[in-house]
N, C-alpha and C. Protein backbone atom coordinates (compact mmCIF):
# COMPACT_ATOMS: atom_id res chain seq x y z
N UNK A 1 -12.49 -7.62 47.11
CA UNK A 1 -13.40 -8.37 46.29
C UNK A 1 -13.65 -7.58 45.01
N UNK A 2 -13.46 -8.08 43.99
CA UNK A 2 -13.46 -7.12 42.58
C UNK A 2 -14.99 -8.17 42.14
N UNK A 3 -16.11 -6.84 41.18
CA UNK A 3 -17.28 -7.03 41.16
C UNK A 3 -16.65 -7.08 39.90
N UNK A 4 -17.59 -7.87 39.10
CA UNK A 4 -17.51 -8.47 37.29
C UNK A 4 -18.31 -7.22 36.50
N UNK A 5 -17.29 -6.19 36.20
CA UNK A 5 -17.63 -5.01 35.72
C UNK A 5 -17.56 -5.56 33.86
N UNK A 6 -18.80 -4.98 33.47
CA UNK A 6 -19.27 -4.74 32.07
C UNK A 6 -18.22 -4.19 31.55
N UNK A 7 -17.34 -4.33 30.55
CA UNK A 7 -16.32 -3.77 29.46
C UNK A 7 -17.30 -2.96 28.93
N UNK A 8 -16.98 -1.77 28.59
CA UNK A 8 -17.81 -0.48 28.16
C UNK A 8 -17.65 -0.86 26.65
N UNK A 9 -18.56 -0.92 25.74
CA UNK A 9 -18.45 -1.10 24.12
C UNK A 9 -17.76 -0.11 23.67
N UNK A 10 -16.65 0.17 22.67
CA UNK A 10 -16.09 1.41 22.32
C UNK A 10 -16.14 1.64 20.94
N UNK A 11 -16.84 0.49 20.57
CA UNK A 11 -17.56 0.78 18.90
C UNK A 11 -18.77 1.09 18.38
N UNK A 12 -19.13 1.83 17.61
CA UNK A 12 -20.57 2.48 17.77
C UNK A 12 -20.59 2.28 16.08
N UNK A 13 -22.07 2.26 16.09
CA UNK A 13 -22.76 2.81 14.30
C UNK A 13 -24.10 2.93 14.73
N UNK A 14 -24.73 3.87 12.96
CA UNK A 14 -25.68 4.06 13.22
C UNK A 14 -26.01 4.01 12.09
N UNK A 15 -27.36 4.32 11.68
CA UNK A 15 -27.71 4.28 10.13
C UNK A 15 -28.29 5.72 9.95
N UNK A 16 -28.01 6.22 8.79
CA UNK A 16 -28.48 7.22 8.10
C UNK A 16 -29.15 7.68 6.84
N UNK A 17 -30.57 8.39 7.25
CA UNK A 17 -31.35 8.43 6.17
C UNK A 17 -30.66 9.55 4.98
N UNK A 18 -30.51 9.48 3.99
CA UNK A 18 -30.16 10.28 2.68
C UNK A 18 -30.96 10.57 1.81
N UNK A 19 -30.78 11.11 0.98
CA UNK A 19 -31.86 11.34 -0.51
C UNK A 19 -31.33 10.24 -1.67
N UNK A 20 -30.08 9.79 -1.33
CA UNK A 20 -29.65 8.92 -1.95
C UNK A 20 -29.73 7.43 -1.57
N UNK A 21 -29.65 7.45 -0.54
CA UNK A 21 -30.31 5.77 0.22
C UNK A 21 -29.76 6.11 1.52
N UNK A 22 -29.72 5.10 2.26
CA UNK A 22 -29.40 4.59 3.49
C UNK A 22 -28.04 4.58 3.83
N UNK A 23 -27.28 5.24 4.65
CA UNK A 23 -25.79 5.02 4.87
C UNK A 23 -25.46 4.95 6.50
N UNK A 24 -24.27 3.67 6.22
CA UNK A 24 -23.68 3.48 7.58
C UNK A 24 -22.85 4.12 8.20
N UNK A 25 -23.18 4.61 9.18
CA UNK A 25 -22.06 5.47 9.96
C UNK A 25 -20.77 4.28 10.88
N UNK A 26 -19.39 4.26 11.14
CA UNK A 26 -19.34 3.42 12.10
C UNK A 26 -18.33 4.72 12.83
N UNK A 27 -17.97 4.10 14.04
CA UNK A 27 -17.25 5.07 15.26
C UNK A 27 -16.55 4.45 16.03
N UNK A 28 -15.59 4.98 16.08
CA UNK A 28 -14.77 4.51 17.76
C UNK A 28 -14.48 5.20 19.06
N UNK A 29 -14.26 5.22 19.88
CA UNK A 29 -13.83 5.63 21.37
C UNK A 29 -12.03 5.57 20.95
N UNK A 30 -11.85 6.55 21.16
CA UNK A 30 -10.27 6.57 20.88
C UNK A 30 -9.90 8.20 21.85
N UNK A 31 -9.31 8.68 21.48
CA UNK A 31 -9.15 10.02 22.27
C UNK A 31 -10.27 10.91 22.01
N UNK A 32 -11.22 10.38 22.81
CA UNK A 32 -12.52 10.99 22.13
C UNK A 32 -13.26 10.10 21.24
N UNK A 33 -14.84 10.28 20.33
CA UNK A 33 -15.45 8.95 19.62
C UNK A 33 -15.09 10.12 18.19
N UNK A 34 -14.56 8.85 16.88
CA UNK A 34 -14.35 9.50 15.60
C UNK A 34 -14.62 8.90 14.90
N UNK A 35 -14.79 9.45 13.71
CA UNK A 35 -16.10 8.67 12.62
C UNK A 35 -14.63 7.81 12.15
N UNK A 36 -15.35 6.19 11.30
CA UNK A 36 -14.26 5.67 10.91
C UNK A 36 -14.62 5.05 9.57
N UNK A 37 -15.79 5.51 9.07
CA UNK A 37 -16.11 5.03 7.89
C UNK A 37 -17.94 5.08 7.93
N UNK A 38 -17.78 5.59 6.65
CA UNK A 38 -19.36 6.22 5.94
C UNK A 38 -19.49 5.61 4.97
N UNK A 39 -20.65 5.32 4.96
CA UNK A 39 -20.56 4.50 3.21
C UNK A 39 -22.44 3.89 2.94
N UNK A 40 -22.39 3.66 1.81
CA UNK A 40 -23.97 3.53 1.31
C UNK A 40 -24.15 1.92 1.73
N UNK A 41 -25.35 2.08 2.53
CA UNK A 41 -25.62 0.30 2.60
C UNK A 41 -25.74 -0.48 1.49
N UNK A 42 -25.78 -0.35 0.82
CA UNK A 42 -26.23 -1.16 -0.42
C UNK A 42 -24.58 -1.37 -1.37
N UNK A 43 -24.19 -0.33 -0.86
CA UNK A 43 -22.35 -0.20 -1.54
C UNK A 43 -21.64 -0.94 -0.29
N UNK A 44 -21.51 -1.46 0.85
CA UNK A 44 -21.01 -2.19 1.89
C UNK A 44 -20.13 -2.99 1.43
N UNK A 45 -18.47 -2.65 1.38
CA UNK A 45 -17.66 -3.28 1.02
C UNK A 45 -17.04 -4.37 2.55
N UNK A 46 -17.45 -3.55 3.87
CA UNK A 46 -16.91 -3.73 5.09
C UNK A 46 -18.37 -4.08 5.97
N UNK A 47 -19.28 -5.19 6.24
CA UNK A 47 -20.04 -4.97 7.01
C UNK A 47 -20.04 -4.26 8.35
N UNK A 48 -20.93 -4.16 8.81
CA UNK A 48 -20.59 -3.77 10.25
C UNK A 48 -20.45 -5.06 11.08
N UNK A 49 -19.42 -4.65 11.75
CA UNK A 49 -19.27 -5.64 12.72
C UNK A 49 -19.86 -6.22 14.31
N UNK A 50 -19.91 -7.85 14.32
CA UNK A 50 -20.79 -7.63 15.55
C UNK A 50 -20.81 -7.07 16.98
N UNK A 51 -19.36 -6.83 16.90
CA UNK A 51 -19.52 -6.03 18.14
C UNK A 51 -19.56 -4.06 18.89
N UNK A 52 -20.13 -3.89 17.57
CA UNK A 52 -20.80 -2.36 17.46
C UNK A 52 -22.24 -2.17 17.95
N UNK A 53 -22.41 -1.24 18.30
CA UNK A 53 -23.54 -1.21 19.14
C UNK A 53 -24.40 -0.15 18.47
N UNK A 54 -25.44 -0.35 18.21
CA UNK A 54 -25.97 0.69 17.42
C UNK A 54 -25.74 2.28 18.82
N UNK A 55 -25.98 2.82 18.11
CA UNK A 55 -25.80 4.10 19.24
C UNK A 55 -26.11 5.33 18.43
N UNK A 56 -27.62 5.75 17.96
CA UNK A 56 -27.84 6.45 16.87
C UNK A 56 -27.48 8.16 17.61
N UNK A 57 -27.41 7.96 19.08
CA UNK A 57 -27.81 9.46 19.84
C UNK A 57 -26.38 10.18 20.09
N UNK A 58 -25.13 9.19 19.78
CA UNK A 58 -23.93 9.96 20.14
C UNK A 58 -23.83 11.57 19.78
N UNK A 59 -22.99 12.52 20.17
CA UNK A 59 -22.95 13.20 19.68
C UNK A 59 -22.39 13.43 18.35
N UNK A 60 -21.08 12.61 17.99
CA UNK A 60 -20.38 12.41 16.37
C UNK A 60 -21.55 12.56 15.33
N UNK A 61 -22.45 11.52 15.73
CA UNK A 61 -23.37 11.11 14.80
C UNK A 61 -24.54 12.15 14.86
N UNK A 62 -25.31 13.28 16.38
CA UNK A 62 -25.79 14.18 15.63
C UNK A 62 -25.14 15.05 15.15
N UNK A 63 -24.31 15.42 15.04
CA UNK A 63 -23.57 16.39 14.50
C UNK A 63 -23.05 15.72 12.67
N UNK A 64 -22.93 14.40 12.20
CA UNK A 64 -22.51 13.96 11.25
C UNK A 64 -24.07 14.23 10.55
N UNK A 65 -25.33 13.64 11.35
CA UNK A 65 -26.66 14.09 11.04
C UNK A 65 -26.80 15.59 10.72
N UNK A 66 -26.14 16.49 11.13
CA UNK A 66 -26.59 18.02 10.81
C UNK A 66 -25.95 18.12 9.58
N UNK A 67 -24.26 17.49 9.90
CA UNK A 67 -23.46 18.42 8.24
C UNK A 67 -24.13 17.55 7.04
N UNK A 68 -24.81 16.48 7.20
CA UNK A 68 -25.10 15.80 5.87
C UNK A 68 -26.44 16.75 5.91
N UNK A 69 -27.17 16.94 6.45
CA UNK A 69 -28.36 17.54 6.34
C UNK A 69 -28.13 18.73 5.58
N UNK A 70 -27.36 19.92 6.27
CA UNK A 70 -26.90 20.67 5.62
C UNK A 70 -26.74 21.24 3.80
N UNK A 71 -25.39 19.77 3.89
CA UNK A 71 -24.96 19.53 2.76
C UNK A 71 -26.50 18.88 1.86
N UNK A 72 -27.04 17.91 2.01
CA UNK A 72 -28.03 17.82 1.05
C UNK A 72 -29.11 18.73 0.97
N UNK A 73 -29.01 19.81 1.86
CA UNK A 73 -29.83 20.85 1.53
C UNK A 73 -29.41 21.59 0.45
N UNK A 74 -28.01 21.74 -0.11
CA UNK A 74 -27.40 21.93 -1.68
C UNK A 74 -26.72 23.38 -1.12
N UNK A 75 -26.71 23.32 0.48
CA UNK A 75 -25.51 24.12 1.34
C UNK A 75 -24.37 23.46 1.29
N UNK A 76 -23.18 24.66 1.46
CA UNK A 76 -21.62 23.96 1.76
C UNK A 76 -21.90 24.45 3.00
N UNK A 77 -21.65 22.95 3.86
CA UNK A 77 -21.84 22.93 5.22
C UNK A 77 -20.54 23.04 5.83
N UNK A 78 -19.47 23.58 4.99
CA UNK A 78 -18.25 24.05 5.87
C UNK A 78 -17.08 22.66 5.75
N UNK A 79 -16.10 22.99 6.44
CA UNK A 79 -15.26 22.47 6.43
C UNK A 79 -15.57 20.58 7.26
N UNK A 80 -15.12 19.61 7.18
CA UNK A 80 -15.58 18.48 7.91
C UNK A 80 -14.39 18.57 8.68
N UNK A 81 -13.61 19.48 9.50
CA UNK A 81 -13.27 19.37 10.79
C UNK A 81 -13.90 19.70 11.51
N UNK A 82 -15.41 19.81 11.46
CA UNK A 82 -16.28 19.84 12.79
C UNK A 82 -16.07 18.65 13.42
N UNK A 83 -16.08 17.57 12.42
CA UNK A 83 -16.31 16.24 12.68
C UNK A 83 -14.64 15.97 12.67
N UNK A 84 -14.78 14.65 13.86
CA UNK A 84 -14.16 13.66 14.09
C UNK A 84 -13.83 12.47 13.53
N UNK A 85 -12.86 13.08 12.41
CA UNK A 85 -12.35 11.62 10.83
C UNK A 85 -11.27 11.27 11.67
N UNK A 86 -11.01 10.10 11.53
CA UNK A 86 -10.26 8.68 11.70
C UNK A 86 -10.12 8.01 10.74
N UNK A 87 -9.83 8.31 9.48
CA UNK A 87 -9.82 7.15 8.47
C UNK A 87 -8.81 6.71 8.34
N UNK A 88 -8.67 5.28 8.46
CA UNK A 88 -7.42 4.44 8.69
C UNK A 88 -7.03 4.05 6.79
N UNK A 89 -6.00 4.15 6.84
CA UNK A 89 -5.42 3.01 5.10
C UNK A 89 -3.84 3.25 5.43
N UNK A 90 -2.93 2.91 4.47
CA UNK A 90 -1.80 2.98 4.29
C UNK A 90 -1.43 4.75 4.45
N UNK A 91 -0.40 5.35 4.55
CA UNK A 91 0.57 6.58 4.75
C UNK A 91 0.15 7.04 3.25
N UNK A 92 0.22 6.31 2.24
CA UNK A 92 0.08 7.15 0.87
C UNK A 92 -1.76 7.12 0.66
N UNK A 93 -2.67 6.55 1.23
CA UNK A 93 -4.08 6.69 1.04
C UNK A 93 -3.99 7.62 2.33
N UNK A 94 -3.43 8.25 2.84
CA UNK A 94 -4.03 9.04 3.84
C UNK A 94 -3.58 10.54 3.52
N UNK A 95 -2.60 10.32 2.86
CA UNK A 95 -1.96 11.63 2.08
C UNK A 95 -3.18 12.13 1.11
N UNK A 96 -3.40 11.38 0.21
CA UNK A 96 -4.39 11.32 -0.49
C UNK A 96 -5.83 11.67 -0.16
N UNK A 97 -6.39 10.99 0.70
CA UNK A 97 -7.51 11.77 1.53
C UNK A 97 -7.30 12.98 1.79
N UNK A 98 -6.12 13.38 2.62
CA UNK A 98 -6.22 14.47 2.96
C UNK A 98 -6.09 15.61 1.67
N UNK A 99 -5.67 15.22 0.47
CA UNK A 99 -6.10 15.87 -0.69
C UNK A 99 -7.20 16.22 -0.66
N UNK A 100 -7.69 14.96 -1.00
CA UNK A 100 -9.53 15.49 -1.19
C UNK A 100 -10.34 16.17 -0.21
N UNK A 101 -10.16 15.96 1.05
CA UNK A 101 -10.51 16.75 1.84
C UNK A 101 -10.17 18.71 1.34
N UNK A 102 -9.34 18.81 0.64
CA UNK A 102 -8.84 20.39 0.38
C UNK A 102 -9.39 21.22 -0.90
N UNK A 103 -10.55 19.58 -1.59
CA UNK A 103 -10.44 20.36 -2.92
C UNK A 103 -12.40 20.85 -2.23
N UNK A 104 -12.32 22.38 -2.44
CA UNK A 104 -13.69 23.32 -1.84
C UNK A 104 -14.46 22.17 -2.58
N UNK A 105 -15.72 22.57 -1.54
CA UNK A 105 -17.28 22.89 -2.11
C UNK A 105 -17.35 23.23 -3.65
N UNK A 106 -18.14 22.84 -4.18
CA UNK A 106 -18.48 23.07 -5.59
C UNK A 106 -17.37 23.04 -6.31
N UNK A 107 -16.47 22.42 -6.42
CA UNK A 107 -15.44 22.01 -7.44
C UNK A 107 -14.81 20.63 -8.02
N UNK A 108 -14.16 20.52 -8.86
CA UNK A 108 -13.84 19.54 -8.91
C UNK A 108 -12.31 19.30 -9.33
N UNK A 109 -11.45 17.91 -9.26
CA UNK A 109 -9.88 18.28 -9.84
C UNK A 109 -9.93 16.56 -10.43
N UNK A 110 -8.77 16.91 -11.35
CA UNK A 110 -8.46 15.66 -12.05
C UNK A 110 -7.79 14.55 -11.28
N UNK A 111 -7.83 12.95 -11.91
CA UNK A 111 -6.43 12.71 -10.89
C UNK A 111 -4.93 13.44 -11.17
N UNK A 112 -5.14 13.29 -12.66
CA UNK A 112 -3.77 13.85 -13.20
C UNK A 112 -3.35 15.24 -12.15
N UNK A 113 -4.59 16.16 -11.49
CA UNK A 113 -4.12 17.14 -10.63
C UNK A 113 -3.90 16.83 -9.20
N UNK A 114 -4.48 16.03 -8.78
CA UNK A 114 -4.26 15.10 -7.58
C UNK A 114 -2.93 14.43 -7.61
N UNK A 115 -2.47 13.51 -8.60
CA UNK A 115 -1.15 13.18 -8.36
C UNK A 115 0.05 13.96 -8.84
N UNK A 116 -0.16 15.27 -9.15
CA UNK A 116 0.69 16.26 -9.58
C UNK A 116 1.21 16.74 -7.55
N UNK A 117 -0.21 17.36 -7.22
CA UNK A 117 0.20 17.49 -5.69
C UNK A 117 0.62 16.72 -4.83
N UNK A 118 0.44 15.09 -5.16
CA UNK A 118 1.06 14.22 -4.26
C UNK A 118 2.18 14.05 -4.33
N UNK A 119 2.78 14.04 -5.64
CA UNK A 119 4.48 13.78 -6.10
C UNK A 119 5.14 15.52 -5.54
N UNK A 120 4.51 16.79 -5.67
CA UNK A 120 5.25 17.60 -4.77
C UNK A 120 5.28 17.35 -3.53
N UNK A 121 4.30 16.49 -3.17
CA UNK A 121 4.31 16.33 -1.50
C UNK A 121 4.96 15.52 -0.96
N UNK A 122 5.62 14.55 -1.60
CA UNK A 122 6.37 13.62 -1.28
C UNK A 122 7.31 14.09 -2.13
N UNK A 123 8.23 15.17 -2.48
CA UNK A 123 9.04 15.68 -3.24
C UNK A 123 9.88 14.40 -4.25
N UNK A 124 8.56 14.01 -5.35
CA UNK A 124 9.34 12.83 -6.08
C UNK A 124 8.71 13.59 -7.76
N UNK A 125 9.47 13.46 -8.99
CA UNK A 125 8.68 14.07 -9.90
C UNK A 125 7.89 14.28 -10.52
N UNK A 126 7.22 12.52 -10.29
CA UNK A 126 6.20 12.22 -10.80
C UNK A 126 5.15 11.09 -9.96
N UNK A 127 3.50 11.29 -9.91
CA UNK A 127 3.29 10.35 -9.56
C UNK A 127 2.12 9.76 -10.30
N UNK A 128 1.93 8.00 -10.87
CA UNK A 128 0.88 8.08 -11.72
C UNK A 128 -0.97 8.20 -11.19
N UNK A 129 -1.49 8.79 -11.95
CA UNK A 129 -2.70 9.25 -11.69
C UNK A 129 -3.38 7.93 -11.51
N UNK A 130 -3.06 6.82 -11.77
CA UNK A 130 -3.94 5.15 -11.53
C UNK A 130 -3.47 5.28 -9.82
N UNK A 131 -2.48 5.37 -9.82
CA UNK A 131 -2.19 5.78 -7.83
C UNK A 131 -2.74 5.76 -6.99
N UNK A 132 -3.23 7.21 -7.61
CA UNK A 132 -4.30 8.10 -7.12
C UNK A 132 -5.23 7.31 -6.71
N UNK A 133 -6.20 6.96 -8.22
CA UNK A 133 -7.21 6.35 -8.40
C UNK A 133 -7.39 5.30 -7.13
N UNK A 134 -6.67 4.32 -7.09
CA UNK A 134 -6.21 3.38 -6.02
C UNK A 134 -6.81 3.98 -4.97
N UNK A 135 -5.69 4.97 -4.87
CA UNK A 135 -6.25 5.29 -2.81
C UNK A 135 -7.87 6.21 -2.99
N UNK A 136 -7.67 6.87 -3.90
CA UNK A 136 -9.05 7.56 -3.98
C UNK A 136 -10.46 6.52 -3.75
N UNK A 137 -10.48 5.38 -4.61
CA UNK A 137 -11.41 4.11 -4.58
C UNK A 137 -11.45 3.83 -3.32
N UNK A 138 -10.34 3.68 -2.41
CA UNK A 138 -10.50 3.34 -0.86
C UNK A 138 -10.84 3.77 0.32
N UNK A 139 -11.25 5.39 -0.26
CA UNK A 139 -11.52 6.21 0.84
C UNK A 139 -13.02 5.25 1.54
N UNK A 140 -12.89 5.45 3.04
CA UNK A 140 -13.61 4.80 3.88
C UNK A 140 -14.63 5.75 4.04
N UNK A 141 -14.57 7.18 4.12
CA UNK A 141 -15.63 8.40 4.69
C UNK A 141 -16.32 9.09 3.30
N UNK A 142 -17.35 8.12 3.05
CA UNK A 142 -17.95 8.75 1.49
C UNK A 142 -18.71 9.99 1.70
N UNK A 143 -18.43 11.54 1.09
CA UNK A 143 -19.27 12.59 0.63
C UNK A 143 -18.24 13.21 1.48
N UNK A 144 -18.11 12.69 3.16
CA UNK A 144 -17.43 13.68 4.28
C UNK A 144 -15.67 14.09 3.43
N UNK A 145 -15.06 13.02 3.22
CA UNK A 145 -14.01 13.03 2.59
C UNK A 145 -14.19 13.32 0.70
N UNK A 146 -14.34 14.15 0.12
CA UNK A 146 -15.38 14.14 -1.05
C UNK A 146 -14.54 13.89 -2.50
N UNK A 147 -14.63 12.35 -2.46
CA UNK A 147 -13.69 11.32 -3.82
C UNK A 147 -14.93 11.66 -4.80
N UNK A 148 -15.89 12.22 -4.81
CA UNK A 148 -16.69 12.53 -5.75
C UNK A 148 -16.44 13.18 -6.30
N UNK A 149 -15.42 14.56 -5.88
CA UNK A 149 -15.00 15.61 -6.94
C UNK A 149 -14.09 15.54 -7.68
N UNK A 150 -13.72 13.94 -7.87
CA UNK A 150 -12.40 13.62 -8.50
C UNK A 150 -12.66 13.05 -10.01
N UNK A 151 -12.49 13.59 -11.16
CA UNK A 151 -12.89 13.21 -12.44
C UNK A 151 -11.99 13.15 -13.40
N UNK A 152 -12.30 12.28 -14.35
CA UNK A 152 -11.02 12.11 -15.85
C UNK A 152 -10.66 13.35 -16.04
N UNK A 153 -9.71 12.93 -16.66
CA UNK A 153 -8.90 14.72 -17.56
C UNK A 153 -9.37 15.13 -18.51
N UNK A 154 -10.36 14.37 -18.91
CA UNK A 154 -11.48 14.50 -20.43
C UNK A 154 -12.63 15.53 -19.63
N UNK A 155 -12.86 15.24 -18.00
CA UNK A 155 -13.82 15.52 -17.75
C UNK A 155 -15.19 14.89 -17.44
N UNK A 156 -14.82 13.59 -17.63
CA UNK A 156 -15.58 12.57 -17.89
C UNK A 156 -16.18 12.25 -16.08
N UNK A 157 -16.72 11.79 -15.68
CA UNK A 157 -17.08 11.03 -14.24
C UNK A 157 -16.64 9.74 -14.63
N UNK A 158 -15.26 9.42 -13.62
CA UNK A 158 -14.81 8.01 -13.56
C UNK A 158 -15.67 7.59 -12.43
N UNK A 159 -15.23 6.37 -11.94
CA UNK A 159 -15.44 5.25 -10.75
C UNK A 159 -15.64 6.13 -9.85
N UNK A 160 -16.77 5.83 -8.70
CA UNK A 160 -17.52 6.22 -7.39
C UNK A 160 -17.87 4.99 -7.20
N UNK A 161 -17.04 4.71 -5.78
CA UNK A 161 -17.70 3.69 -4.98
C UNK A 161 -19.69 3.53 -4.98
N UNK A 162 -20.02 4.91 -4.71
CA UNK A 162 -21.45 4.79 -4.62
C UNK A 162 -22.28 4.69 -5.86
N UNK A 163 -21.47 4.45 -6.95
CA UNK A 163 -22.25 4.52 -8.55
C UNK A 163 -22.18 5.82 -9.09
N UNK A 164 -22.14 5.95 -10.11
CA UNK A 164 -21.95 6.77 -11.13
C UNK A 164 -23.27 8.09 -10.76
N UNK A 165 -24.34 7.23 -10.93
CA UNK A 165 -25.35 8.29 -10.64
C UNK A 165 -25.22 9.07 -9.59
N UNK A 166 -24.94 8.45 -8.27
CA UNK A 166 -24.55 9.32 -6.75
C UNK A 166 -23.66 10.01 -7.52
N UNK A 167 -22.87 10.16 -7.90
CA UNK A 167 -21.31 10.96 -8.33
C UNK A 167 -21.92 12.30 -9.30
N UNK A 168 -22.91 11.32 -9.84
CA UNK A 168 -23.81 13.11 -10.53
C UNK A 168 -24.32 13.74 -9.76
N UNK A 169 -24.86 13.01 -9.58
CA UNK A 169 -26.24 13.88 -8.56
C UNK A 169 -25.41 15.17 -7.26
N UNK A 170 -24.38 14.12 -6.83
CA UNK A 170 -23.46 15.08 -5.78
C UNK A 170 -22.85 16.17 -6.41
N UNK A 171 -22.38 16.14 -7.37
CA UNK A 171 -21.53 17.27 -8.20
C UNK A 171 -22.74 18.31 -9.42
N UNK A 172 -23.69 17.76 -8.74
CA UNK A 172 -24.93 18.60 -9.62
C UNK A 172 -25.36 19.43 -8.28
N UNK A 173 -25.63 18.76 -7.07
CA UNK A 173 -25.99 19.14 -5.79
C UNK A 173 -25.29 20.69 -5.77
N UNK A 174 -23.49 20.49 -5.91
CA UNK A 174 -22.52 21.14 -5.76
C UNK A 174 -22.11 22.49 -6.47
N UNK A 175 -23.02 21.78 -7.88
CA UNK A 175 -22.96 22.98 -8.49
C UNK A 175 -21.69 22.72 -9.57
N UNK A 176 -21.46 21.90 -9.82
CA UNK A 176 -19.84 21.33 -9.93
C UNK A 176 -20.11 20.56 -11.19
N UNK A 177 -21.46 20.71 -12.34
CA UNK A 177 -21.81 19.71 -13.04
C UNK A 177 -23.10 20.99 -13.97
């Protein structure tokens, strides 16, 4: 006799308080639970979906709660392989992430230097810096994956998903401004 067992939810979010507003955490159960996208409620390109379960107590999420804490304490809270990233896009936005993921604490790089390292990395001679821009705009894990340190070749602060002002304020945080 088989009993009508509950399917265990394997999608999680939670919400998170900031100095900058409110941000959504979401998560999955995969080999282990991994963050799969961060982002400002009010910037919500992807709602959350209905079958996520809030689940503010996981461990991903206190631990995503400490490094942001950290970090807006105007500490470099270390590397974000504490945490459990999953960010899904195409083979060339993930190349790309994993750029930004490399450029330190308190710094910042151009795209023009971003797609200089992508075209060695894909051993091709050239790649254009709008590319970049592209996958950079799509990163899913905002601050953890940090597309904030990415600026014109003038120097200028281009496009941030979270607004221009977040993009100061973070690279002022950083020291990087």
């Amino acid at each position: 006799m088989q009993k009508n067992a509950k399917k265990e939810n394997t999608l999680y979010y939670t919400i998170i308080d900031t100095p900058l507003g409110a941000m959504q955490a979401l998560a999955e159960q995969r080999m282990g639970i991994v963050l799969t996208r961060l982002d400002f409620i009010d910037r919500l390109l992807f709602p959350r979906a209905a079958e996520y379960s809030e689940s503010p107590d996981i461990p991903l999420f206190s631990a995503l709660r400490a490094w942001l804490q950290t970090y807006f304490s105007g500490k470099d809270p270390g590397a974000a392989g504490i945490l459990s990233l999953a960010a899904r896009g195409s083979v060339f936005q993930e190349q790309v992430w994993d750029l930004l993921l490399r450029i330190p604490y308190g710094t910042t790089r151009t795209y023009g230097n971003l797609a200089s390292a992508a075209a060695a990395m894909r051993r091709i001679p050239v790649m254009a810096a709008q590319a970049i821009g592209g996958a950079v705009g799509r990163n899913p894990i905002s601050i953890i994956i940090p597309c904030h340190r990415v600026i014109g070749a003038n120097g200028n602060l281009t496009g941030y998903g979270g607004g221009l002002e977040r993009k100061r304020f973070l690279l002022k945080l950083e020291g990087a401004l």
